[in-house]
Protein backbone atom coordinates (compact mmCIF):
# COMPACT_ATOMS: atom_id res chain seq x y z
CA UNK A 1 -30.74 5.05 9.44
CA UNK A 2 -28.14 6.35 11.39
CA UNK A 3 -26.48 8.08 8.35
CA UNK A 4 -28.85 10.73 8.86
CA UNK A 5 -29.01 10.98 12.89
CA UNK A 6 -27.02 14.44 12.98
CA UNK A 7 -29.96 15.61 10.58
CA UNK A 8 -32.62 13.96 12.10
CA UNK A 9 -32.24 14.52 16.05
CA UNK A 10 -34.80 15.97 17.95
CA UNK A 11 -34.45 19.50 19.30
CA UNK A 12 -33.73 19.35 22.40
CA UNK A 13 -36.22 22.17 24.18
CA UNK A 14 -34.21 25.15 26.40
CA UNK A 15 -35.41 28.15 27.89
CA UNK A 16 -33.46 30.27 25.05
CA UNK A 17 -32.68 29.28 21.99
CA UNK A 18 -29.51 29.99 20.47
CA UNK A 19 -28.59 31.26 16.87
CA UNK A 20 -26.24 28.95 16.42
CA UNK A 21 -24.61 25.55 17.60
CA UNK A 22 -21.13 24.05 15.97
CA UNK A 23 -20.35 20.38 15.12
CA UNK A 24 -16.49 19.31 14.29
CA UNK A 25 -15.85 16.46 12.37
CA UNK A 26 -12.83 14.91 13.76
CA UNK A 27 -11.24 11.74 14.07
CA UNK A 28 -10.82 9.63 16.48
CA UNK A 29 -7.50 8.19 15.99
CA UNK A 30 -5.97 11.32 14.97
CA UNK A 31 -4.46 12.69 18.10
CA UNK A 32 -3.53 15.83 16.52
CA UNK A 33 -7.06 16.62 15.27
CA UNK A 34 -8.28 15.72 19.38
CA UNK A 35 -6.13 18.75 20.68
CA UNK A 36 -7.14 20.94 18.08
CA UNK A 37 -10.68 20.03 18.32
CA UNK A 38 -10.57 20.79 21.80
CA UNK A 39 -9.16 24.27 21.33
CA UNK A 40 -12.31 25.21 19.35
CA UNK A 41 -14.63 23.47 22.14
CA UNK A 42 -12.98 25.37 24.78
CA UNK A 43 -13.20 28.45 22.82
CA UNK A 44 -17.21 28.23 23.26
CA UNK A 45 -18.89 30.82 25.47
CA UNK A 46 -21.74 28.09 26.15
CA UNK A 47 -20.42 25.08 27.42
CA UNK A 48 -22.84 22.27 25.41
CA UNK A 49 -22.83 24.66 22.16
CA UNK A 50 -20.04 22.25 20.83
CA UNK A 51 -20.37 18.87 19.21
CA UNK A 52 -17.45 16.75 18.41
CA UNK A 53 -18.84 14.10 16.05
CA UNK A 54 -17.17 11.13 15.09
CA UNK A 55 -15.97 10.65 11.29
CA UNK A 56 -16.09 6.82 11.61
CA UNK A 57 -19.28 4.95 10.87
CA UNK A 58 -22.07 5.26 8.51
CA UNK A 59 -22.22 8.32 5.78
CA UNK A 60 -19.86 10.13 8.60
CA UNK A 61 -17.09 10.70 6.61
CA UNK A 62 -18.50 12.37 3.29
CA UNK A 63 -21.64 13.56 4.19
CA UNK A 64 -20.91 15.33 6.89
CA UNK A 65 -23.31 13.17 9.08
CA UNK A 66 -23.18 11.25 12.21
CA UNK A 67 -24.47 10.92 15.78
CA UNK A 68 -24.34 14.30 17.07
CA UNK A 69 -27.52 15.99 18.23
CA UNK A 70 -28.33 19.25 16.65
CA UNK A 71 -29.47 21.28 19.47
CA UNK A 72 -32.13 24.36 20.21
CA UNK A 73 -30.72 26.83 17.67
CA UNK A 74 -31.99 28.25 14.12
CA UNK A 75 -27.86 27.44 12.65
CA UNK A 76 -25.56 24.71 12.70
CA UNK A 77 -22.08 25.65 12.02
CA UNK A 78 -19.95 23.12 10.31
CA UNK A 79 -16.33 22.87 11.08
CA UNK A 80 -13.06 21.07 10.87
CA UNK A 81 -10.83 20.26 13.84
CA UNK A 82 -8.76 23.54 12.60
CA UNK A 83 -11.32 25.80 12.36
CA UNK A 84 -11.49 28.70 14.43
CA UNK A 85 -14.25 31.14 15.25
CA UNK A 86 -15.03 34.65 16.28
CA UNK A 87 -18.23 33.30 17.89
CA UNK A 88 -20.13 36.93 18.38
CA UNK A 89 -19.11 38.37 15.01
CA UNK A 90 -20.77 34.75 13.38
CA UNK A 91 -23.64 35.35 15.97
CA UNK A 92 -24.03 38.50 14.46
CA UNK A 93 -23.61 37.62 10.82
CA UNK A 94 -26.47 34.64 11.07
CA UNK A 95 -28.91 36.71 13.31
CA UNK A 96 -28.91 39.43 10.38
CA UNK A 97 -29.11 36.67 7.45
CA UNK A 98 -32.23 37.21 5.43
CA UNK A 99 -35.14 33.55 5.67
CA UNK A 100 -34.16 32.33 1.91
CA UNK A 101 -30.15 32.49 3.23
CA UNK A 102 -30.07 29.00 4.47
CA UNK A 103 -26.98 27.63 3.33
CA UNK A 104 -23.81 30.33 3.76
CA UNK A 105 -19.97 29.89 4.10
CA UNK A 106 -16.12 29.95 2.02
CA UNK A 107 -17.93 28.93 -1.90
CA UNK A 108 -15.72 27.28 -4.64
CA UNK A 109 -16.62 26.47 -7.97
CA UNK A 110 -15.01 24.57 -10.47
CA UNK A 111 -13.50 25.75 -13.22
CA UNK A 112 -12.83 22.99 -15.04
CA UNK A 113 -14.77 19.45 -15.05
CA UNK A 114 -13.02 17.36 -12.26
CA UNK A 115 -13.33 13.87 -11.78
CA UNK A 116 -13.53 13.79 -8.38
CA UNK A 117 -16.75 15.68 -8.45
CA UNK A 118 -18.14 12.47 -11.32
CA UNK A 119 -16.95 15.49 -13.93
CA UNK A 120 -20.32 17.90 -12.50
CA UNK A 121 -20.63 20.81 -15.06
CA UNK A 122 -23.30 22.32 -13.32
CA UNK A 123 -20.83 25.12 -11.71
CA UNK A 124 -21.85 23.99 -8.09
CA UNK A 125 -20.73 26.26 -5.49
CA UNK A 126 -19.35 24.05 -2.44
CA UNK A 127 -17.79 25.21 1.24
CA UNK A 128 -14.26 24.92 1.58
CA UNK A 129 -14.51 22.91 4.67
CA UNK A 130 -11.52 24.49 6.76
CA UNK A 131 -13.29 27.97 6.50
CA UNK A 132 -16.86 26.63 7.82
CA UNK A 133 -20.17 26.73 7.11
CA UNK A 134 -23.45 27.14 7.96
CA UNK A 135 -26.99 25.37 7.31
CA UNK A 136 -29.68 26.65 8.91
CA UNK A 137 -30.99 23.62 11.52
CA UNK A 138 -34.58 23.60 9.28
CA UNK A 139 -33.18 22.76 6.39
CA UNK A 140 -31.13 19.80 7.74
CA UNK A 141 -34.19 18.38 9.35
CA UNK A 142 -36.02 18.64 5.89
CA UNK A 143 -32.63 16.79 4.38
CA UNK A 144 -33.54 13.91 7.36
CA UNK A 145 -36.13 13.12 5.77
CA UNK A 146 -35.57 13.27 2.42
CA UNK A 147 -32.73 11.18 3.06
CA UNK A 148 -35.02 8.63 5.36
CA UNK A 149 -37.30 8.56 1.98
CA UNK A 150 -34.61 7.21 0.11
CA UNK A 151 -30.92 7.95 0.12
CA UNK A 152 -28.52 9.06 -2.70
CA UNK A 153 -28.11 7.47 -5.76
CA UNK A 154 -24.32 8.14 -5.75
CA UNK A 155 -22.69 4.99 -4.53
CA UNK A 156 -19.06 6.43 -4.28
CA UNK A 157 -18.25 9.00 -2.00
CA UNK A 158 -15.12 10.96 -2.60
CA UNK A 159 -15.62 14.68 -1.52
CA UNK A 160 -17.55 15.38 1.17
CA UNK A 161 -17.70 19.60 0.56
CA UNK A 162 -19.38 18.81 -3.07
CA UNK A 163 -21.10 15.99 -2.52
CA UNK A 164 -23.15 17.46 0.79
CA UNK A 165 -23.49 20.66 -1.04
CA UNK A 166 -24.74 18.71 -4.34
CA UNK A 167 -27.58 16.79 -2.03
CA UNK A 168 -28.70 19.93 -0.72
CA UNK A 169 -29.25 21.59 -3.99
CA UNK A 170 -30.85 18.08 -5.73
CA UNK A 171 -33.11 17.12 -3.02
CA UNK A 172 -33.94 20.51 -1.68
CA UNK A 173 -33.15 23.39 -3.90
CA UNK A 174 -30.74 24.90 -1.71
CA UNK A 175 -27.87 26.32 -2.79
CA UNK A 176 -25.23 28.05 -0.99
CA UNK A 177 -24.05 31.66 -0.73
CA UNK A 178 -20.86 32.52 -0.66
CA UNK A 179 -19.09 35.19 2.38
CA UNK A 180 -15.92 36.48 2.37
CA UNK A 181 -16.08 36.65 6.09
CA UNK A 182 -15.79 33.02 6.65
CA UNK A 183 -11.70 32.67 5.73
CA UNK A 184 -8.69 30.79 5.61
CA UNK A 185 -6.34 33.17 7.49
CA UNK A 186 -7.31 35.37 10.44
CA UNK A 187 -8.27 39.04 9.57
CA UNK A 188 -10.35 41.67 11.69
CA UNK A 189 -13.75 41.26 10.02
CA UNK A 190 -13.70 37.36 9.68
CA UNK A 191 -16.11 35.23 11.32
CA UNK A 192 -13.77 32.19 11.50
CA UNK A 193 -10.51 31.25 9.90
CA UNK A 194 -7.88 28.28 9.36
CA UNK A 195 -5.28 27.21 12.07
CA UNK A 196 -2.99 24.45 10.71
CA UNK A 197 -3.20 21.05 13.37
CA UNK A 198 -0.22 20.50 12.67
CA UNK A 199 0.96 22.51 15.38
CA UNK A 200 -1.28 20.15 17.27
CA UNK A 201 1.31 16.57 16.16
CA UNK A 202 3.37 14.71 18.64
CA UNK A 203 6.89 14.01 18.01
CA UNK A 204 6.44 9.67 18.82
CA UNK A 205 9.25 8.82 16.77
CA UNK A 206 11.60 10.29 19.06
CA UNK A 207 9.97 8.75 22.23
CA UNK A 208 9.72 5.11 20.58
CA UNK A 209 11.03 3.89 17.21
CA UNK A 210 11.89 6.58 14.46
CA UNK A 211 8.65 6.13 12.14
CA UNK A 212 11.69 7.14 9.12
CA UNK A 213 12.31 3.36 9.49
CA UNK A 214 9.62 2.49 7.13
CA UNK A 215 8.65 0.34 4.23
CA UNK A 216 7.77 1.26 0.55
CA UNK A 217 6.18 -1.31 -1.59
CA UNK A 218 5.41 0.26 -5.43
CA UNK A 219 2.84 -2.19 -7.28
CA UNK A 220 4.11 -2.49 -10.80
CA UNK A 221 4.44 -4.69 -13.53
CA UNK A 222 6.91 -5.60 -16.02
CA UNK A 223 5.97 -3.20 -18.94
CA UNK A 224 6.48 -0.50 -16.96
CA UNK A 225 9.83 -1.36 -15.72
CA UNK A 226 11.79 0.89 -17.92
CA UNK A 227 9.29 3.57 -18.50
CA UNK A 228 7.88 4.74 -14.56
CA UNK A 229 10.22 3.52 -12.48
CA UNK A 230 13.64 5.72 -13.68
CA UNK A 231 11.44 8.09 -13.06
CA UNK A 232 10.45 7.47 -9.13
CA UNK A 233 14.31 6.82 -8.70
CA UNK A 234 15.19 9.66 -9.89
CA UNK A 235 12.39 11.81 -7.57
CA UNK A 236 10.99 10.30 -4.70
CA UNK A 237 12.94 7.50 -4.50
CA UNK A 238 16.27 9.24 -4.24
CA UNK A 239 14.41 12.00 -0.98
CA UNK A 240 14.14 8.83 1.15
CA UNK A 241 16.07 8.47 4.45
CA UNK A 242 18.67 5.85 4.21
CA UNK A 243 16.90 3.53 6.61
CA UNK A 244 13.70 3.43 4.56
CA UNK A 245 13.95 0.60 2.12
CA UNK A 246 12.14 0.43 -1.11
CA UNK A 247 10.28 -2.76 -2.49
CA UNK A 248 8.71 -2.97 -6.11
CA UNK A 249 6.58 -5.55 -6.36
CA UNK A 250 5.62 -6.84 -10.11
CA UNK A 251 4.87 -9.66 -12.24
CA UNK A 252 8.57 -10.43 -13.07
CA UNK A 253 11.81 -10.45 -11.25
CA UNK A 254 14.04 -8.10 -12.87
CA UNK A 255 17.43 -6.61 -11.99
CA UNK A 256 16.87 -2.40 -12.53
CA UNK A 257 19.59 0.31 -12.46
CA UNK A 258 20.55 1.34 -8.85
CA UNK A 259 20.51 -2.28 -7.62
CA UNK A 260 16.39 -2.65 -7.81
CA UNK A 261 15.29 -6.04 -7.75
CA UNK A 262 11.85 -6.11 -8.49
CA UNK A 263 9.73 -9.15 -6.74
CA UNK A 264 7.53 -11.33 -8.84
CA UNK A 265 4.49 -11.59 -7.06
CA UNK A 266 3.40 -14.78 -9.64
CA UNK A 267 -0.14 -12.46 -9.90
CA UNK A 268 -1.06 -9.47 -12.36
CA UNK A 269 -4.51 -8.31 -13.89
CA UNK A 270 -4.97 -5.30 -16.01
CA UNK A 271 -7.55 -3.66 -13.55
CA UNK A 272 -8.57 -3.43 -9.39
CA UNK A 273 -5.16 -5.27 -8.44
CA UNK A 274 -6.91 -7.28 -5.06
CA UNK A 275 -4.82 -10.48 -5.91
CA UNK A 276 -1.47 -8.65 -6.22
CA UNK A 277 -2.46 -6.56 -3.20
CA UNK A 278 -2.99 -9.69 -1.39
CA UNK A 279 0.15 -11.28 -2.10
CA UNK A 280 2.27 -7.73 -1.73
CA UNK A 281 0.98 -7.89 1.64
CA UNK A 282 2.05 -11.45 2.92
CA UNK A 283 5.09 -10.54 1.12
CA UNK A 284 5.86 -7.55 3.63
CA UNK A 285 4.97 -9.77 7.16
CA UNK A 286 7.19 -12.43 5.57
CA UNK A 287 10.66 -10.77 4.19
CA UNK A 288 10.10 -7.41 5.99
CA UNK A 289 8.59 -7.63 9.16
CA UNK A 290 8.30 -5.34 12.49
CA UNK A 291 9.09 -2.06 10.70
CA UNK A 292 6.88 0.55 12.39
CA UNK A 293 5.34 1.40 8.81
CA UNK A 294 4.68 0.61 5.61
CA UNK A 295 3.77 2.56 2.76
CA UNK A 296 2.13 1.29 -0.39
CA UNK A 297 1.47 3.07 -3.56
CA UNK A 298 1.27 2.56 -7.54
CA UNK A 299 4.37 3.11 -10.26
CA UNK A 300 2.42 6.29 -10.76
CA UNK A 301 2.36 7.85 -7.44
CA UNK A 302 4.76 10.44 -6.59
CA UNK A 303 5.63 10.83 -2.91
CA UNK A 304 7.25 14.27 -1.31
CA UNK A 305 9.08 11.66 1.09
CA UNK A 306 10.07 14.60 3.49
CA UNK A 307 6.43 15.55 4.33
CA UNK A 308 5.26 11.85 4.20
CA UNK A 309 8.10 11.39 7.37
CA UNK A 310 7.06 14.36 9.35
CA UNK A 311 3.48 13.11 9.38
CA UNK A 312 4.46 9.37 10.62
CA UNK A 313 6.44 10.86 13.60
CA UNK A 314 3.24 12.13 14.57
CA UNK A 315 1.51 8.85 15.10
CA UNK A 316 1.90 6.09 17.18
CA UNK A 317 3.38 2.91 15.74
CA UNK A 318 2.16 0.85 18.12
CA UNK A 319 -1.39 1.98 16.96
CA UNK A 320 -3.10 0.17 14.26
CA UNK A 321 -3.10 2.73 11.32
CA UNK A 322 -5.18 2.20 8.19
CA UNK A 323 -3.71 5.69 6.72
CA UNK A 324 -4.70 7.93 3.57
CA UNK A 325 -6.67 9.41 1.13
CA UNK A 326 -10.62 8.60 2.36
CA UNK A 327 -13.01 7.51 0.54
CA UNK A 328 -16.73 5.48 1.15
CA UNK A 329 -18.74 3.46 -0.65
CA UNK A 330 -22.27 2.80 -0.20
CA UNK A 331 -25.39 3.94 2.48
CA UNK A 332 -26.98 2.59 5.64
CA UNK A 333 -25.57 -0.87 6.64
CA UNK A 334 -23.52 -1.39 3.56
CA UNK A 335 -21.92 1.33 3.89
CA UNK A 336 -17.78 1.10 4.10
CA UNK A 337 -15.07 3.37 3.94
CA UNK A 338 -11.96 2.93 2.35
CA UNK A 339 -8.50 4.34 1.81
CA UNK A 340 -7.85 4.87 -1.79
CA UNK A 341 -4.25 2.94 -2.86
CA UNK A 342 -3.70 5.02 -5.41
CA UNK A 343 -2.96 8.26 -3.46
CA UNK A 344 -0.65 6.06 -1.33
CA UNK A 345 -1.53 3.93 1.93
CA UNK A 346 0.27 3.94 5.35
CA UNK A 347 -0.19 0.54 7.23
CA UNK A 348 1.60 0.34 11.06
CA UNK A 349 2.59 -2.88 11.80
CA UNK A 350 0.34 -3.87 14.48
CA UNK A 351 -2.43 -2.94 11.65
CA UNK A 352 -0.09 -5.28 9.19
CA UNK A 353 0.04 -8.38 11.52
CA UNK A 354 -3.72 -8.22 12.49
CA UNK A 355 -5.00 -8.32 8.23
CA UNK A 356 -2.09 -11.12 8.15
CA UNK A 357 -3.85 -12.67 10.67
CA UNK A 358 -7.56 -12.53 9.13
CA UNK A 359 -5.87 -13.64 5.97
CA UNK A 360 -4.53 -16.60 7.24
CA UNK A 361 -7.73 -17.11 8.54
CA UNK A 362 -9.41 -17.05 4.98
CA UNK A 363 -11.65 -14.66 6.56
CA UNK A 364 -9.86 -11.47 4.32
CA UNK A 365 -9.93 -12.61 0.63
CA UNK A 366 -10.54 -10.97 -2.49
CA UNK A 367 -14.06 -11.88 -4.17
CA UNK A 368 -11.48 -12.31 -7.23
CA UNK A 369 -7.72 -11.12 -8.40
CA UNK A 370 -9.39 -8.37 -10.07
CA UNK A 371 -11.92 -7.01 -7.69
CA UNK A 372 -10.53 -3.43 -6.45
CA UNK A 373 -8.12 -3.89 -3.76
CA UNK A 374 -8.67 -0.20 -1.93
CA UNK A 375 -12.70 -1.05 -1.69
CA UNK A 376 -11.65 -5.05 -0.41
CA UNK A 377 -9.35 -3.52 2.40
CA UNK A 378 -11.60 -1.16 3.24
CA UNK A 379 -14.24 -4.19 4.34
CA UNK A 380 -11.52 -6.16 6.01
CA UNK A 381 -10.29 -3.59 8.04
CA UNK A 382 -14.00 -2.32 8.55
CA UNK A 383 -14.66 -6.21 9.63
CA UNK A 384 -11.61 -5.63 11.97
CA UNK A 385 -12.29 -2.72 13.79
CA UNK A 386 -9.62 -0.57 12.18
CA UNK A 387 -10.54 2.72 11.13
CA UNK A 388 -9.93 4.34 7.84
CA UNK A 389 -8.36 8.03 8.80
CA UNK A 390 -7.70 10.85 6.54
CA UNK A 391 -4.49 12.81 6.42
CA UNK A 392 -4.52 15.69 4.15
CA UNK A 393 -2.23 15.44 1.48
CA UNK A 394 -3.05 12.09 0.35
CA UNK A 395 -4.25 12.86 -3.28
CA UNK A 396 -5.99 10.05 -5.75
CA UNK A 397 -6.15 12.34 -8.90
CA UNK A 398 -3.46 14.87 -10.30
CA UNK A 399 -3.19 18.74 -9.01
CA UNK A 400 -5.28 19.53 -11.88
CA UNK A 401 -7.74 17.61 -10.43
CA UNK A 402 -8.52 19.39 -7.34
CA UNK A 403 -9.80 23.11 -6.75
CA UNK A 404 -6.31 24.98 -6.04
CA UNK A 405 -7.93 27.03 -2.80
CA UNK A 406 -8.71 23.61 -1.13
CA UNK A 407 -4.86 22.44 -1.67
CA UNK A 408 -3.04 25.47 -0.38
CA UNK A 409 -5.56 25.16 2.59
CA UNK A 410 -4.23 21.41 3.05
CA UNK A 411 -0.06 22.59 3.32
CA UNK A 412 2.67 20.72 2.06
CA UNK A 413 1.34 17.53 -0.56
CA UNK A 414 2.40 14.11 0.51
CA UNK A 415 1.39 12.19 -3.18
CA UNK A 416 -0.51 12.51 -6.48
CA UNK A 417 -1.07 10.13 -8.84
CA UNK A 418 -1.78 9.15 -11.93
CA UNK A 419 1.27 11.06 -12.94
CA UNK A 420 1.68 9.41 -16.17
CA UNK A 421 -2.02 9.38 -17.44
CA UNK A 422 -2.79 11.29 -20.21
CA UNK A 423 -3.35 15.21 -19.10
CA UNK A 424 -4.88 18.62 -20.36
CA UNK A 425 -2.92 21.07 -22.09
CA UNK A 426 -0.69 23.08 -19.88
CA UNK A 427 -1.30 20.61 -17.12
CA UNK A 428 2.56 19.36 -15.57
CA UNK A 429 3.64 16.35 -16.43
CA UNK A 430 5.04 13.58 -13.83
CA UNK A 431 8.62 15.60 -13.47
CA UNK A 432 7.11 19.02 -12.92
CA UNK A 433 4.65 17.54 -10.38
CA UNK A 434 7.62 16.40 -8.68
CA UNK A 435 9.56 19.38 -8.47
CA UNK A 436 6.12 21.83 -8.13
CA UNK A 437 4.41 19.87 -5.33
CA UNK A 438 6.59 17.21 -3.97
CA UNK A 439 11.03 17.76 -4.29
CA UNK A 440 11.83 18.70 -1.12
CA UNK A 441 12.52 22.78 -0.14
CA UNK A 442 16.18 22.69 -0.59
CA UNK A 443 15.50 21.14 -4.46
CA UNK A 444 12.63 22.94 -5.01
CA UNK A 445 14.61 25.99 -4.65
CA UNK A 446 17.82 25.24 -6.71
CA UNK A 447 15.04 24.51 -9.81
């Protein structure tokens, strides 16, 4: 299977072999990631030491795998378009590394059971991805063919640090060691560090059509008309530029304070949504078309609508952009990956116009009104050629949910949700999430 070709590669002889060679996961149709990417290749004191290996195709995204070729060397350092390295001072730290260190880098641990990691009490230690990490190239051609044997019984694929760490430890008994030397911000003695890509974006709203100009669309229904919604007017609603327009789409017309009309979409189920989804979407080509972007999210998603702008500047709107949280489903050739809608989506509308298409087509519908509709656009955009790419920021799940060192790694938050859901003690509610993670500066500041 190709899920495992990174792993499963043959070594390619030399006359020396090296201690270590890098792969960077980066995506393709992320611009930003490119340049930064490159700064790390170029940064290489052999030329072929550097691997940039495609997030997009089959166990790519969340297990770290792809079609890269692990070369002639005893490590393989893992890294993210932003990582940086001190490449002697790493050749120096894995040369010394004692034979039953195979698996070394930046280790978290949960505190507290998180359903992103399917609620693992097991106190895992994973890598914090922008940091690095290394696996020693044995070990991932023993994980080859474990995986060739058989692949993972975990269908859903939602974190890639925990869940390739987690495989490693189940199939293998490997488990990681944690360095302080592999960090987040540059310091003498580190081995590699973080450098924010966003310093890497493009300004293309300036150049073409001001990506501001965009879309909203909040699936909702009519019970929670008078309970969410006051509250995303009063937050996020309220940060939007004033030639953004806002769209909640329901299962009953209803005039709201502010002048919100929601839109009865004539289709509501009490779980996976694919029917309304379907219908929210011929609902945009048809009453709101040509707008560079359109964002779609649930009554309980909370947007910071200043960050979500600066991040659609930096993408072309003539592209087609399947944008978000990522997520994958699956293994081998039924493997997908898909944006989750609850974090929020972005959709350009050259991506818009070609599902519309397929849809008219009858070639993109939903197995039934209930199926999920994140996993159903996943296929169809899969089928389409459209690739699923992850912007940091994008959050399924609550703060709570998430290890705090891998947020403050990611910068500013563009959404959480399930705002509303019932939380831990001492967890924020939907209002302090807002003004926490999300108000913009000037707010946050005056609270």
């Amino acid at each position: 299977s190709s899920v495992m070709r990174v792993l499963a590669a043959t070594v390619l002889l030399s006359s020396a072999r090296r201690v270590f060679d890098v792969i960077v996961r980066v995506q393709y149709g992320s611009a930003h990631e490119l340049r930064s990417a490159a700064v790390l290749e170029a940064s290489a004191p052999v030329k072929d030491s550097v691997t940039l290996m495609p997030s997009f195709g089959e166990g790519s995204w969340t297990m770290l795998l792809g079609e890269a070729e692990v070369r002639n060397s005893d490590w393989v350092v893992f890294c993210e378009p932003g990582t940086r390295l001190e490449w002697d001072r790493m050749e120096e730290l894995l040369s010394a590394q004692n034979p039953t260190t195979t698996f070394l880098g930046n280790a978290l641990v949960d505190e507290a059971l998180l359903i992103i990691h399917h609620f693992d009490d097991s106190k895992l230690a994973y890598p914090l991805l922008a940091s690095g990490f290394a696996v020693r190239t044995a070990v991932l051609t023993d994980l080859a063919a474990s995986i060739a044997s058989g692949p993972p019984e975990q269908g859903f694929h939602i974190d890639a640090a925990h869940e390739f760490a987690k495989v490693l430890r189940d199939r293998l008994d490997v488990s990681m060691v944690h360095s302080d030397v592999f960090c987040v911000s540059f310091a003498a003695t580190c081995v590699s560090y973080f450098e924010s890509v966003d310093r890497w974006r493009i300004d293309f709203g300036s150049r073409q059509v001001s990506s501001r100009n965009f879309v909203v669309a909040v699936k909702s229904t009519a019970a929670h008309h008078h309970s969410r919604v006051p509250l995303l007017q009063s937050t996020w609603m309220r940060d939007l530029p004033t030639t953004s327009a806002v769209v909640v789409m329901s299962d009953r017309r209803e005039a709201l304070d502010g002048g919100l009309i929601t839109v009865d979409l004539g289709v509501n189920t009490n779980r996976g949504h694919c029917g309304k989804m379907l219908e929210l979407l011929k609902h945009l080509i048809r009453q709101h078309p040509e707008r560079p972007y359109y964002v779609v999210g649930d009554d309980d998603t909370l947007w910071n609508s200043t960050r979500l702008g600066e991040i659609l500047v930096s993408y072309d709107p003539n592209d087609a952009l399947y944008l978000g949280e990522r997520y994958a489903y699956g293994h081998g050739k039924h493997f997908y990956d898909y944006l989750t809608t609850g974090s929020g989506i972005v959709l350009s509308w050259t991506a818009l116009t070609r599902l519309g298409r397929c849809i008219k087509r009858q070639e993109c519908q939903c197995p039934s009104d209930d199926s999920p509709d994140d996993m159903a656009l996943g296929r169809w955009f899969r089928s389409l050629g459209v690739p699923a790419i992850h912007e940091a920021g994008f959050h399924q799940r609550r703060p709570g949910d998430y290890h705090e060192d891998a947020l403050a790694v990611e910068g500013p938050a563009v959404s959480f949700h399930g705002v509303f859901q019932p939380r831990p003690s001492g967890e924020p509610d939907a209002q302090a999430v807002y003004e926490r993670y999300l108000a913009p500066v000037a707010i946050r500041e005056e609270l």
